[in-house]
Every structure is written in structure tokens, then in C-alpha cells.
N, C-alpha and C. Protein backbone atom coordinates (compact mmCIF):
# COMPACT_ATOMS: atom_id res chain seq x y z
N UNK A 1 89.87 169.31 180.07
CA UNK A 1 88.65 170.09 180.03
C UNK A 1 88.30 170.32 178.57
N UNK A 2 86.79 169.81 178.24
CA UNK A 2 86.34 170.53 176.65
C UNK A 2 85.76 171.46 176.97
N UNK A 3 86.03 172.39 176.39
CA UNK A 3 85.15 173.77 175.95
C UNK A 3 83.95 173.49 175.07
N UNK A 4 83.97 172.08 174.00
CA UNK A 4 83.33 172.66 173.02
C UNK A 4 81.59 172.29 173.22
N UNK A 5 80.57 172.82 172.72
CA UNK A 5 79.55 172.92 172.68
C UNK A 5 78.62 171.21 172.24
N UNK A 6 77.96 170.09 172.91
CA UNK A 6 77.51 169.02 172.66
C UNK A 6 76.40 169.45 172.83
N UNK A 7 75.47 168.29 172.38
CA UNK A 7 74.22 168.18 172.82
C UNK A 7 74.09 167.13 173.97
N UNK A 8 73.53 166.97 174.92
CA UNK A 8 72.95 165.92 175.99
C UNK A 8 72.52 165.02 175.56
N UNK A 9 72.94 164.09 174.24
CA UNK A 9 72.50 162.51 174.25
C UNK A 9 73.85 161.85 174.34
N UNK A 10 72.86 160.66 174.65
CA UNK A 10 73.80 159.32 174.28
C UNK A 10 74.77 159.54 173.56
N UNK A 11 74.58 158.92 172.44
CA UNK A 11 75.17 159.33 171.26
C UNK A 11 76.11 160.35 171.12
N UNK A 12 76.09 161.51 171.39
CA UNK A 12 76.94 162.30 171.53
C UNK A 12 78.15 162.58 172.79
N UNK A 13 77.50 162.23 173.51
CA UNK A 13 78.43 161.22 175.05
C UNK A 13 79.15 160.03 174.48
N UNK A 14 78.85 159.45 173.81
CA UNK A 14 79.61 158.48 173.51
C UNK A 14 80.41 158.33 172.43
N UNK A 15 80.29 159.18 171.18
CA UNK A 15 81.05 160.15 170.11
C UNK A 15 82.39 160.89 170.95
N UNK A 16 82.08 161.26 171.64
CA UNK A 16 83.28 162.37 172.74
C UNK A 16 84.03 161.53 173.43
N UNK A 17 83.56 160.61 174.15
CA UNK A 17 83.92 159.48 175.01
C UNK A 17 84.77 158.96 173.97
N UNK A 18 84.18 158.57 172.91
CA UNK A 18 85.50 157.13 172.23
C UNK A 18 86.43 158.02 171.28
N UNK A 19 86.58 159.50 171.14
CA UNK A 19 87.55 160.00 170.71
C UNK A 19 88.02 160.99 171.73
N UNK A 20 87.81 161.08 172.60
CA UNK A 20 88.93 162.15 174.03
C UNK A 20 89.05 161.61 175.06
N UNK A 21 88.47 160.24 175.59
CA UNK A 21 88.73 159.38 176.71
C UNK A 21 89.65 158.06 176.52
N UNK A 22 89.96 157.91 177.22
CA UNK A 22 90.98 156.35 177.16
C UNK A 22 90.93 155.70 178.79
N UNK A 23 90.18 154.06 178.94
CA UNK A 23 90.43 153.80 179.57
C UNK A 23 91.95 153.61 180.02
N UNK A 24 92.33 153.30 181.53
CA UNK A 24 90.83 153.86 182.61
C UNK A 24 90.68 155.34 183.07
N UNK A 25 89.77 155.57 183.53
CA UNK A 25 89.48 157.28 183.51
C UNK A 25 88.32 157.20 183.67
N UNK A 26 87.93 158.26 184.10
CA UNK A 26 87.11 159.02 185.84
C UNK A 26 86.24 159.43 185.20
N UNK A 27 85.10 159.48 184.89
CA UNK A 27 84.48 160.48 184.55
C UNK A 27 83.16 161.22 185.22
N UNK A 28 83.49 162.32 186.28
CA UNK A 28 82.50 162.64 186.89
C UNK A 28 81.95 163.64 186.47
N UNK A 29 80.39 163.45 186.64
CA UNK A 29 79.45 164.02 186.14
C UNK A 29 78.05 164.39 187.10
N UNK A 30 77.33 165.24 186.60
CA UNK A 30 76.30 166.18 187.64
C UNK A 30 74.78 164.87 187.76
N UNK A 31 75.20 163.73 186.71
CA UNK A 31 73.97 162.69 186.89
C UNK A 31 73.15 162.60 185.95
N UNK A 32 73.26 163.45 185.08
CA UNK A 32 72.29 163.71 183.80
C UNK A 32 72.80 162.06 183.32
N UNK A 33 71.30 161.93 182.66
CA UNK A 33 71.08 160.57 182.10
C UNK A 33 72.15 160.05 180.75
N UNK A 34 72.31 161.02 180.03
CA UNK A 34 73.05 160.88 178.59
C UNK A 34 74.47 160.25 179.04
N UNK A 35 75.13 160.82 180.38
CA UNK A 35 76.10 160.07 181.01
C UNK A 35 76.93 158.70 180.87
N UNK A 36 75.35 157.80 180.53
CA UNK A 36 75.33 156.54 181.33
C UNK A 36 75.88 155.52 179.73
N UNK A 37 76.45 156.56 178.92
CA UNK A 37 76.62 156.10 177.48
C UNK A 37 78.10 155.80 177.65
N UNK A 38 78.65 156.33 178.71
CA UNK A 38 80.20 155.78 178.83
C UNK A 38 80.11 154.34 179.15
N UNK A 39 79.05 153.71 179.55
CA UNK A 39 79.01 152.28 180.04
C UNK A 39 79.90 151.48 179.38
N UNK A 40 80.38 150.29 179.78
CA UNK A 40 81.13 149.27 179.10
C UNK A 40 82.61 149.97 178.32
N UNK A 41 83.20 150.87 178.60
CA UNK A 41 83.94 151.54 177.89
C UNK A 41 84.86 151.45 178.72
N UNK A 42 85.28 151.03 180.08
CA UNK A 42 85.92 150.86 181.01
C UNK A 42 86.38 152.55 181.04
N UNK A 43 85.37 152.92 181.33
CA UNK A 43 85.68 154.29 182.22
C UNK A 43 84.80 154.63 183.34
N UNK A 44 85.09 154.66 184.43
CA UNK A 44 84.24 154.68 185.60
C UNK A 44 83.23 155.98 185.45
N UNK A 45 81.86 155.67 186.01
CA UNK A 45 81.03 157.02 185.49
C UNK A 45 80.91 157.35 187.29
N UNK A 46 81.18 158.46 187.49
CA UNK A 46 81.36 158.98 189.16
C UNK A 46 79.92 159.95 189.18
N UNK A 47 78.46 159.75 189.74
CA UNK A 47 77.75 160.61 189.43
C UNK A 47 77.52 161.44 190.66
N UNK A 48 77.10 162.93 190.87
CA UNK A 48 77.12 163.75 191.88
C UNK A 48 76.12 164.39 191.77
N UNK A 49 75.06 164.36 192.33
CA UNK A 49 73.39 165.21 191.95
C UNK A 49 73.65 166.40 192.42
N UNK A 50 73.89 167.17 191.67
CA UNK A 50 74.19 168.90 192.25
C UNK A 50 72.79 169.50 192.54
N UNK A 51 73.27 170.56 192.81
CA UNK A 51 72.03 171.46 193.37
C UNK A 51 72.82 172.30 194.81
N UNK A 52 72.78 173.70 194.52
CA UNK A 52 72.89 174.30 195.73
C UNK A 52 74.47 174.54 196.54
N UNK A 53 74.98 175.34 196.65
CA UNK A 53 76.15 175.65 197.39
C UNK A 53 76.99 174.55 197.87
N UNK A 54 76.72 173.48 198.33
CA UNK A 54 77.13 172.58 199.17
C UNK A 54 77.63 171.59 197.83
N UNK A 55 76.66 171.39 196.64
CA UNK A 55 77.43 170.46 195.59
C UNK A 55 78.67 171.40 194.81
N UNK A 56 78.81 172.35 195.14
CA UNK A 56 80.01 173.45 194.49
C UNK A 56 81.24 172.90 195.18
N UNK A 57 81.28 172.99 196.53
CA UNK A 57 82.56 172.44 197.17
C UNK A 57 82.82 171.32 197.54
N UNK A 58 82.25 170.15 196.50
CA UNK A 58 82.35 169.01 196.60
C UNK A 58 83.90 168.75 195.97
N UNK A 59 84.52 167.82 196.66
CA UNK A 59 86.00 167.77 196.32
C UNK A 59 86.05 167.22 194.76
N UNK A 60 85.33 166.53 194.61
CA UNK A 60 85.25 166.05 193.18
C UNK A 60 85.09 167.64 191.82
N UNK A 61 84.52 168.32 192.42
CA UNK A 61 84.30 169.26 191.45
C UNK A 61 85.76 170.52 191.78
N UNK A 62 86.58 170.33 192.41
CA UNK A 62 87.29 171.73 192.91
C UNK A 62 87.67 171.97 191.19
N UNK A 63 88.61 170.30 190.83
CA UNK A 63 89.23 170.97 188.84
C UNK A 63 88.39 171.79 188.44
N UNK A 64 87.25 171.84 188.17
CA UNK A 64 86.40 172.57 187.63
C UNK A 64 85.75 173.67 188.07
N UNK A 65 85.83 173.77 189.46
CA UNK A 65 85.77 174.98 190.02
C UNK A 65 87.19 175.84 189.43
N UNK A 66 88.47 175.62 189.82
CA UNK A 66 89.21 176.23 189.17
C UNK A 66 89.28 176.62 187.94
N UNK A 67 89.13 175.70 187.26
CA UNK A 67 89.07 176.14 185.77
C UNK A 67 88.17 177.40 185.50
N UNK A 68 86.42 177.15 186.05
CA UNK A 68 85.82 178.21 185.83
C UNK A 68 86.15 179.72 186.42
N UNK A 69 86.92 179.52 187.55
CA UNK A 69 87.06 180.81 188.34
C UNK A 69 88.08 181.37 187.23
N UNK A 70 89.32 180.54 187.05
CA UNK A 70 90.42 181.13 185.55
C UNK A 70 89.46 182.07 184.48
N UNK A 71 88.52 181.30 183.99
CA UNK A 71 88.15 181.55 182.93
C UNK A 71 87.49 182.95 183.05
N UNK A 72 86.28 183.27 184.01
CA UNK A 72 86.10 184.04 184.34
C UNK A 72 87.44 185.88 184.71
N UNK A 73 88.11 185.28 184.99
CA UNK A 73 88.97 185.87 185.32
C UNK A 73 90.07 186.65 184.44
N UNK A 74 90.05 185.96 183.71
CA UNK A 74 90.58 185.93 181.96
C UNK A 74 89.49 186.99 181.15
């Protein structure tokens, strides 16, 4: 999990990607376009169009459900 603060481009998806990812590896995401910068990097891009209660308990998201409930909690 990063904490730290990006902007939503390319470029910066793909700055993060080629120094904290290593194929192969998962990378699921809510679908936002900047995403699609992991391409060719042999890391699978897993996309999930959220919106609404039902994309919260999607099994793909529970890590991150946990994490946030910790954090909060903390």
C-alpha cells in the first residue's frame, strides 16, 4: 500500500509503476484512465468501475478495505 500523494497522469502512473512494481503483479484499480500507463510493463491492469455500496465489497477491494478501516481506527 502507498500512502503517498500522486497526481492522476500517465506519467506519474508510470514513474510509481517502474520504481514500486515488479513484474508480474496485479494491479487493480477503480478504471481511471491514467491506469492504462502500466501497459506493456507485464503487470496485469485488473479494472473495477466503482460506484456505490456493492463496488465496496467487491472481493478484489477487501486489502484495501482493511487497510482503510486500520487506518481510520488508528
Amino acid at each position: 500500500m502507498c500512502l503517498s500523494r500522486r497526481p492522476f497522469t500517465k506519467t506519474s502512473i508510470q514513474e510509481f509503476a517502474e520504481r514500486s512494481l515488479a513484474a508480474p503483479a496485479t494491479l487493480v484499480t477503480d478504471g481511471l484512465g491514467c491506469f492504462t500507463a502500466v501497459r506493456g510493463m507485464g503487470i496485469l491492469h485488473e479494472q473495477h468501475i466503482t460506484g456505490g455500496a456493492a463496488s465496496a465489497k467487491h472481493p478484489s477491494f477487501q486489502a484495501v478495505n482493511t487497510a482503510l478501516g486500520n487506518l481510520k481506527t488508528s
